[in-house]
N, C-alpha and C. Protein backbone atom coordinates (compact mmCIF):
# COMPACT_ATOMS: atom_id res chain seq x y z
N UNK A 1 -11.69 3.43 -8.31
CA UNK A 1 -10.65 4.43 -8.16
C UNK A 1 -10.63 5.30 -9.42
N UNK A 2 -10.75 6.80 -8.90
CA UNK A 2 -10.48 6.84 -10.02
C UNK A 2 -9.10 7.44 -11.00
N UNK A 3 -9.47 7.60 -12.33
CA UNK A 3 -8.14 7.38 -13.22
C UNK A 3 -7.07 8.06 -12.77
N UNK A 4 -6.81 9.57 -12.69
CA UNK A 4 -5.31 9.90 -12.24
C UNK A 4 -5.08 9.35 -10.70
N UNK A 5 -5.78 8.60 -9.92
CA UNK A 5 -5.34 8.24 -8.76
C UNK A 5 -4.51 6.97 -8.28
N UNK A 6 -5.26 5.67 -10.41
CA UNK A 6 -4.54 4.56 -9.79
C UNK A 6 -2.99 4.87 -10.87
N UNK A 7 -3.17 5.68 -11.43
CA UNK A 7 -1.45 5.91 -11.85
C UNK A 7 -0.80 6.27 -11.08
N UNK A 8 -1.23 6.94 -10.23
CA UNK A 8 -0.02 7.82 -8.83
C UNK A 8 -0.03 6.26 -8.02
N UNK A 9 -0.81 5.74 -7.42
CA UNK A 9 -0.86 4.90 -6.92
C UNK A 9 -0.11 3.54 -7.04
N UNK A 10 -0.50 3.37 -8.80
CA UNK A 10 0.41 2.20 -8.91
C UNK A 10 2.50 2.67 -9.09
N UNK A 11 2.20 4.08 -9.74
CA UNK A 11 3.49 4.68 -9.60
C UNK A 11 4.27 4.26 -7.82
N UNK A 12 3.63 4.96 -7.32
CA UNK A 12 3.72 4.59 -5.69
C UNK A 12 4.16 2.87 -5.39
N UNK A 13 3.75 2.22 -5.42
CA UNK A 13 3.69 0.70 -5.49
C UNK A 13 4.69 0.82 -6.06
N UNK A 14 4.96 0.63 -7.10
CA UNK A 14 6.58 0.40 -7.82
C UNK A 14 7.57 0.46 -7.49
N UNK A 15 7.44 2.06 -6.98
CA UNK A 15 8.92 2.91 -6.73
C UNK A 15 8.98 2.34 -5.37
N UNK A 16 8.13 2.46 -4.18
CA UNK A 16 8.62 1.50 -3.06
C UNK A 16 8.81 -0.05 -3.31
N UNK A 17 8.57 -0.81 -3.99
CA UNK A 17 8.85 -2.12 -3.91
C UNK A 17 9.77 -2.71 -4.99
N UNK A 18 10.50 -1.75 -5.39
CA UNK A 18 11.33 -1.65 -6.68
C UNK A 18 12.27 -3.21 -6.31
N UNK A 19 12.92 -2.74 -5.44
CA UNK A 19 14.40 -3.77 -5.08
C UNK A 19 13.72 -4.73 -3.77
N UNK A 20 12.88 -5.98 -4.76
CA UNK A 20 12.36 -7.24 -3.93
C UNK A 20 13.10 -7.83 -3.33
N UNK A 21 14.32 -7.93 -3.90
CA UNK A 21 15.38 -9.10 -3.56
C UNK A 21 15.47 -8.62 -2.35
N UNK A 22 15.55 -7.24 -1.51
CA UNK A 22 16.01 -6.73 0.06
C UNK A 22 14.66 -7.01 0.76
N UNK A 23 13.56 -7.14 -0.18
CA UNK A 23 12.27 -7.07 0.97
C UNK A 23 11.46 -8.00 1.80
N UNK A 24 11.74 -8.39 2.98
CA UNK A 24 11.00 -9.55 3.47
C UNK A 24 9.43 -9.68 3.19
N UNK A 25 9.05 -10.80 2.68
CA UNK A 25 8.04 -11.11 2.02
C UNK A 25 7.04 -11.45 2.73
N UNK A 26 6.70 -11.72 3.87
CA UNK A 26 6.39 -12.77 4.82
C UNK A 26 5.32 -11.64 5.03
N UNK A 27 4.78 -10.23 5.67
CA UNK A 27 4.22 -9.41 5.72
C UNK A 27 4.24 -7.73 5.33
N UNK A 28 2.96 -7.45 4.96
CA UNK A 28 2.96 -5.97 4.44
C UNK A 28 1.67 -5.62 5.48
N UNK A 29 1.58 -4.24 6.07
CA UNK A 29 0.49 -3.60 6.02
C UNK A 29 0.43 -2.00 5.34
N UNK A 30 -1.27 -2.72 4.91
CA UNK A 30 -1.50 -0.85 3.89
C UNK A 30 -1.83 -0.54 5.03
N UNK A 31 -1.62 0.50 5.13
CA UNK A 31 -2.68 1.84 6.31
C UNK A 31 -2.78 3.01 5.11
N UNK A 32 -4.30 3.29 5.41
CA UNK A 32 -5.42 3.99 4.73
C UNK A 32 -5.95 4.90 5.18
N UNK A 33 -6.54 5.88 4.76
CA UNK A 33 -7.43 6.81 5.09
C UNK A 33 -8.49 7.14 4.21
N UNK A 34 -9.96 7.12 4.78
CA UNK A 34 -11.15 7.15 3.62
C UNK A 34 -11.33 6.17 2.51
N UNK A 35 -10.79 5.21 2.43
CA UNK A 35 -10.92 4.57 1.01
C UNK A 35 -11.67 3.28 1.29
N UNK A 36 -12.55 3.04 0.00
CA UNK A 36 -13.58 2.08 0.25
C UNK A 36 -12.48 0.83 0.03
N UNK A 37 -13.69 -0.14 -0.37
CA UNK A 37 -12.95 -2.05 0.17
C UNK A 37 -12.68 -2.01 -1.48
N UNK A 38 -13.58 -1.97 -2.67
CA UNK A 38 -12.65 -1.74 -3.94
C UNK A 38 -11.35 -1.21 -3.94
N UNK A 39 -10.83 -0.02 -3.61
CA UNK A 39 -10.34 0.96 -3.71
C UNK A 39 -8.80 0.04 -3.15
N UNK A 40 -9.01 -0.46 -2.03
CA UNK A 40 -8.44 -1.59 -1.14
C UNK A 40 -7.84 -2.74 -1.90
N UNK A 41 -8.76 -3.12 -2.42
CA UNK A 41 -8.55 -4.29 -3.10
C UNK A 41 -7.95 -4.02 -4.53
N UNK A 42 -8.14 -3.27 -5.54
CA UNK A 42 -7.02 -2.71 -6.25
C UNK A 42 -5.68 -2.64 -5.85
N UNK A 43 -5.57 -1.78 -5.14
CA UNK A 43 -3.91 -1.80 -4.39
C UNK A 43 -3.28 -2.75 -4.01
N UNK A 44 -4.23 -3.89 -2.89
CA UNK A 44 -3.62 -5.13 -2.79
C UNK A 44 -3.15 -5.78 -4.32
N UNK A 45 -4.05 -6.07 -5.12
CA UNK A 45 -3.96 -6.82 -6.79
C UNK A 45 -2.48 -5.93 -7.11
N UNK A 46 -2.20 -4.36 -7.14
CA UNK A 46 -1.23 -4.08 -7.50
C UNK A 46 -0.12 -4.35 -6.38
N UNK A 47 -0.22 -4.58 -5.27
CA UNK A 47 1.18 -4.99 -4.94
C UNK A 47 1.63 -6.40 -4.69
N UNK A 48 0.51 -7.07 -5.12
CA UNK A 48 0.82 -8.95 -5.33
C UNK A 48 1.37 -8.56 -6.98
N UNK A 49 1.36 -7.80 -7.51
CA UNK A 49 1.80 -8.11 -9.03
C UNK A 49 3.18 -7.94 -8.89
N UNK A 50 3.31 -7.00 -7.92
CA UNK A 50 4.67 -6.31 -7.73
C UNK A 50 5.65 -7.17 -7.06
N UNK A 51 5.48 -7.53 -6.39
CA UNK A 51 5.99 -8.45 -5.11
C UNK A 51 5.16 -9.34 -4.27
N UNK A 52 5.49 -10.57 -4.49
CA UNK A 52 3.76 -11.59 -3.80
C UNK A 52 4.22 -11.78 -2.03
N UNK A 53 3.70 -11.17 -1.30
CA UNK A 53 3.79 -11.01 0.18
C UNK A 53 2.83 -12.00 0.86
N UNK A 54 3.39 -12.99 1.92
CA UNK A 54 2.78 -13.79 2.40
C UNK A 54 1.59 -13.50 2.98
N UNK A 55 1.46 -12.35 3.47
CA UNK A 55 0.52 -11.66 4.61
C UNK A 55 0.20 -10.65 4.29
N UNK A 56 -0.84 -9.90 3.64
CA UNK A 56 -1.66 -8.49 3.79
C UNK A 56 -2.00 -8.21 4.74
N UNK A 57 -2.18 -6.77 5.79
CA UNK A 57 -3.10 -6.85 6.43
C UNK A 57 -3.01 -5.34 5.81
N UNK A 58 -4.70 -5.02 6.14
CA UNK A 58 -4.98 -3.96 6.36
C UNK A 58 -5.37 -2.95 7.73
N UNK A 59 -4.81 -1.57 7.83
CA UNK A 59 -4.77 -0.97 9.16
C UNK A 59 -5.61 0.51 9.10
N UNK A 60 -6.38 1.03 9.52
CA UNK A 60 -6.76 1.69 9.40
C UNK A 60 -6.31 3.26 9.56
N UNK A 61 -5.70 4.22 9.38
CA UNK A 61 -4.52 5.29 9.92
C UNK A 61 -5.31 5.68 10.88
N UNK A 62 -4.31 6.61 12.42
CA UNK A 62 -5.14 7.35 12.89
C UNK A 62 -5.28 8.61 12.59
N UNK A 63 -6.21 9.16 13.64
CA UNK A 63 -6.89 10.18 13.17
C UNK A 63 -6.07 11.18 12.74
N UNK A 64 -4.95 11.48 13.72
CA UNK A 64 -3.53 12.18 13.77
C UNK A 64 -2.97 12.17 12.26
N UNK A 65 -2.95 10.98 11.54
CA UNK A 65 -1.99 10.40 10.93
C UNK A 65 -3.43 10.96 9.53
N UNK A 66 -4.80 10.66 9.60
CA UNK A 66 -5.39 10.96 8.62
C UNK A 66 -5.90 12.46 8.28
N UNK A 67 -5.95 12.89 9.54
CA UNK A 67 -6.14 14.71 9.11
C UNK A 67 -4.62 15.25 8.61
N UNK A 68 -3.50 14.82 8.81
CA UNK A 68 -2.31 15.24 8.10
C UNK A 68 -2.23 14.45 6.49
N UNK A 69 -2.43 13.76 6.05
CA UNK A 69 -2.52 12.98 4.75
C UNK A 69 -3.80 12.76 3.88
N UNK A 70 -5.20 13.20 4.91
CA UNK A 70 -6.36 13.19 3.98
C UNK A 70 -6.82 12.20 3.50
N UNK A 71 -8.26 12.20 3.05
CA UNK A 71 -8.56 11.03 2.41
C UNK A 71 -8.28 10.08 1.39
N UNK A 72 -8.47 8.87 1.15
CA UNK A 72 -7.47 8.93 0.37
C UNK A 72 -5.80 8.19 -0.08
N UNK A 73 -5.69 8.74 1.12
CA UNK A 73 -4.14 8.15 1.03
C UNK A 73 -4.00 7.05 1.50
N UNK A 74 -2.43 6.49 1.36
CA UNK A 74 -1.98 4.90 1.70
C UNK A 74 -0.68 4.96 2.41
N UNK A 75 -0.03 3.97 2.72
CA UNK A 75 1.24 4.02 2.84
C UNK A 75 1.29 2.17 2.96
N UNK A 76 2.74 1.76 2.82
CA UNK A 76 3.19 0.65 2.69
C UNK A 76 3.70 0.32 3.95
N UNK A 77 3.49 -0.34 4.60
CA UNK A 77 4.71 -0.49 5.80
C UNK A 77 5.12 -2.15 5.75
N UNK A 78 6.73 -2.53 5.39
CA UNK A 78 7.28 -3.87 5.33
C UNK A 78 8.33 -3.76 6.46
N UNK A 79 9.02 -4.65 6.56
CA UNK A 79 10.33 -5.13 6.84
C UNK A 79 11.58 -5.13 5.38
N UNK A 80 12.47 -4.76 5.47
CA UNK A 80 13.58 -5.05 4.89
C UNK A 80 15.12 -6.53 4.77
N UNK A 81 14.95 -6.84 4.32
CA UNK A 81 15.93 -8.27 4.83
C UNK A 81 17.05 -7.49 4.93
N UNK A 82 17.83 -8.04 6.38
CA UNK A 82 19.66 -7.15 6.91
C UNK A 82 20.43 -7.79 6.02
């Protein structure tokens, strides 16, 4: 990855997983667009640092979802505890 991408990135990670105590732990999926299995695996390492989630999965975005956000990008998708 490179350098200004894993600061936005890990910035990203943070600011969504700020307040653990509300976040059910049990599963996360990244959904991605363009990014290799390093690239992958960084992000996972940064959001086990952040918050250790029982379940990773990874999802691939669709096409819809990757020509609007580009290569590249991520998103977090959890559950919240009520």
């Amino acid at each position: 990855m490179a350098g200004n991408f894993v600061h936005v990135a890990r910035k990203y990670v943070r600011k969504t997983l700020k307040n653990t105590a509300d976040i059910d732990k049990n599963i996360l999926f990244i959904t991605y667009a363009g990014m290799d299995a390093q690239s992958l695996k960084e992000i996972r390492d940064m959001i086990q640092q952040q918050c250790a989630f029982k379940h990773i999965y990874f999802q691939k975005a669709s096409s819809a979802i990757s020509s609007n956000c580009g290569s590249g990008s991520f998103g977090l998708l959890f559950l919240r505890k009520s």
